[in-house]
Protein backbone atom coordinates (compact mmCIF):
# COMPACT_ATOMS: atom_id res chain seq x y z
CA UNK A 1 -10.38 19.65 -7.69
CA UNK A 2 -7.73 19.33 -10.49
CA UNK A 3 -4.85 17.07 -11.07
CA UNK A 4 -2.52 19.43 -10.14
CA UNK A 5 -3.76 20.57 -7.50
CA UNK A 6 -1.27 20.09 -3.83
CA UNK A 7 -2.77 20.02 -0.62
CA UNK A 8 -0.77 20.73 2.58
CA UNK A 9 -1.92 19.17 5.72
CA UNK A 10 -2.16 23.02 6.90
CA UNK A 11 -5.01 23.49 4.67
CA UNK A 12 -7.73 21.16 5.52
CA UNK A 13 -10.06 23.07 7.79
CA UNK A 14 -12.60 19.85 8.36
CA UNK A 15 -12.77 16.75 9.84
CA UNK A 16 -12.02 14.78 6.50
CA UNK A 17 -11.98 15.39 2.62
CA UNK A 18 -13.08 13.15 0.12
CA UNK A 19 -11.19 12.66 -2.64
CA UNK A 20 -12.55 12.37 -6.28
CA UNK A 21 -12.37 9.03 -8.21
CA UNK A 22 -12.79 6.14 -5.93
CA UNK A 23 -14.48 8.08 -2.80
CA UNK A 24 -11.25 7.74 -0.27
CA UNK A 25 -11.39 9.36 2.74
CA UNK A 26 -8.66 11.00 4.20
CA UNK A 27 -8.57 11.72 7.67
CA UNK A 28 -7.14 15.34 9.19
CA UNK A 29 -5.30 15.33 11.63
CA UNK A 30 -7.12 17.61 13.72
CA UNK A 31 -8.77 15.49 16.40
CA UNK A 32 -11.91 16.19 18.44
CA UNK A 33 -10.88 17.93 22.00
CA UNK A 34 -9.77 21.59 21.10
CA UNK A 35 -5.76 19.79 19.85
CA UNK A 36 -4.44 21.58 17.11
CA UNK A 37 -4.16 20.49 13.41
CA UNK A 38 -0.99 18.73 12.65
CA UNK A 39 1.15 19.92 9.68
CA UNK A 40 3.75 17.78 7.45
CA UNK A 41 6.53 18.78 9.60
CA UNK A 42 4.85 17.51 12.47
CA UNK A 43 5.94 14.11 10.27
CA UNK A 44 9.00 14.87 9.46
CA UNK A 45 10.73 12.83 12.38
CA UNK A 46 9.05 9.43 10.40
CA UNK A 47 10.53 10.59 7.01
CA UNK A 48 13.62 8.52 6.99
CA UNK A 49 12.18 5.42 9.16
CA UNK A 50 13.26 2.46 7.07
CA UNK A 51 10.22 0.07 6.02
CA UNK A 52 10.20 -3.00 4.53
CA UNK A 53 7.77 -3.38 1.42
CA UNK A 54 6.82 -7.02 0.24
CA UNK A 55 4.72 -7.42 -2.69
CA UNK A 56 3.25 -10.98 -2.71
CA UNK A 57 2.48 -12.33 -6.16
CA UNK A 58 0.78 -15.20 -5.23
CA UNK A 59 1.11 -18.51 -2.68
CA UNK A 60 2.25 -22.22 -2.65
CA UNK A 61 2.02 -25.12 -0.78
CA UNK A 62 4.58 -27.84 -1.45
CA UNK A 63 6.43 -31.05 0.24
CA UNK A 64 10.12 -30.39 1.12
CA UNK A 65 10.79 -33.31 -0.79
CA UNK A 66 9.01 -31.26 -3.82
CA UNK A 67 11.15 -28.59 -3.18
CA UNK A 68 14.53 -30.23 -3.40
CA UNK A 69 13.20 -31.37 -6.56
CA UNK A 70 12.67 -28.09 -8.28
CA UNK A 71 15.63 -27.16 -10.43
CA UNK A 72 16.24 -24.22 -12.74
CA UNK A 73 13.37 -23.52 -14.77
CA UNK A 74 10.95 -24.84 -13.08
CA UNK A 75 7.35 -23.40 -12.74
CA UNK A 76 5.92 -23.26 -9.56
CA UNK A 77 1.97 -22.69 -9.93
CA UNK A 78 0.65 -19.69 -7.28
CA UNK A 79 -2.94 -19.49 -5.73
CA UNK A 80 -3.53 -16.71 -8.04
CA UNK A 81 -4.76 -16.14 -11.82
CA UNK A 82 -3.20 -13.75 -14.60
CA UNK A 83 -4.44 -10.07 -13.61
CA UNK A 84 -5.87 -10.77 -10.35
CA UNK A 85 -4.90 -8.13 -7.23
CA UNK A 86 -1.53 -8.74 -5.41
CA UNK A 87 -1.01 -7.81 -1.97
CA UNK A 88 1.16 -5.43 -0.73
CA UNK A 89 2.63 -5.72 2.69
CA UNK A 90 4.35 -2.87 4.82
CA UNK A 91 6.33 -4.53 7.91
CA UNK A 92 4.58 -7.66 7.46
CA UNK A 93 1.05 -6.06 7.94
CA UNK A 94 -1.22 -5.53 4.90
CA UNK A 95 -1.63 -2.26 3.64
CA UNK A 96 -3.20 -2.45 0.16
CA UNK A 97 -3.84 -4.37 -3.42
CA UNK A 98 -2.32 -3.43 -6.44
CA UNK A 99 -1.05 -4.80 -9.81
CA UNK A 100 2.36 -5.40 -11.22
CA UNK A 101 3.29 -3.03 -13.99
CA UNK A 102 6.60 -2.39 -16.46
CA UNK A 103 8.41 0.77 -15.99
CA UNK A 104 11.53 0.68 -18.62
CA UNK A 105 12.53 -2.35 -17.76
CA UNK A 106 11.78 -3.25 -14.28
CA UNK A 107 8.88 -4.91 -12.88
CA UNK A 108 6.51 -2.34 -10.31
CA UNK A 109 3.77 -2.02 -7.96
CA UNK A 110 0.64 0.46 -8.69
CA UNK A 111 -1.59 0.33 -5.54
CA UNK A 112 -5.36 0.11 -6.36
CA UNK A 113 -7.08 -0.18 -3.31
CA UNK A 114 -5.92 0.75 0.25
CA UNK A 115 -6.74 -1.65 2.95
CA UNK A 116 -7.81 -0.37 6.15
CA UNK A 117 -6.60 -1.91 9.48
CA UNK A 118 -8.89 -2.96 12.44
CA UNK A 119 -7.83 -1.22 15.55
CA UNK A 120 -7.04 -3.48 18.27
């Protein structure tokens, strides 16, 4: 399949496609019981839900008394080395890894792996 190429949800006529590169699966929406395939304007209703995205660079554990302490300039050393994955939270619920990048001049998120959630 090439770059370019679009698919709409309409199109998938199987239970799942696998998509080139890192092997992800996605999914159709068709499910098994004779229901009929959902299209992207069956989503439509979600499209302007408001999310909040966290990107978490790295953790630390500190005293409150360390904390006071800290004044500008200060380095505060994370659980995390130089290059290593961050993790990328969607309402508080992990979603994916990814690694800070420079667009312009701002500081952004490239996802690199997607994390699958346990159903509960």
């Amino acid at each position: 399949m090439a770059e370019d190429d679009d698919l709409e949800l309409s199109e998938l006529d199987g239970d799942h496609i696998e998509l080139e590169g890192e092997g992800t699966e996605l999914l159709a929406a068709a499910e098994a019981g004779g229901e009929q395939m959902k299209t992207s304007k069956d989503l439509e209703a979600v499209y302007d839900i408001p999310v909040q995205v966290s990107a978490v660079l790295g953790k630390a554990t500190m005293q409150v008394s360390q904390l006071l302490k800290l004044g500008r300039g200060a380095v505060v050393e994370l659980d995390r080395k130089v290059g290593e994955a961050i993790d990328i939270y969607v309402n508080n619920r992990l979603v994916a890894r990814g690694e800070v990048v420079v667009v312009e001049d701002r500081l952004g998120v490239t996802m690199t792996e997607i994390i699958k959630s346990e159903k509960s």
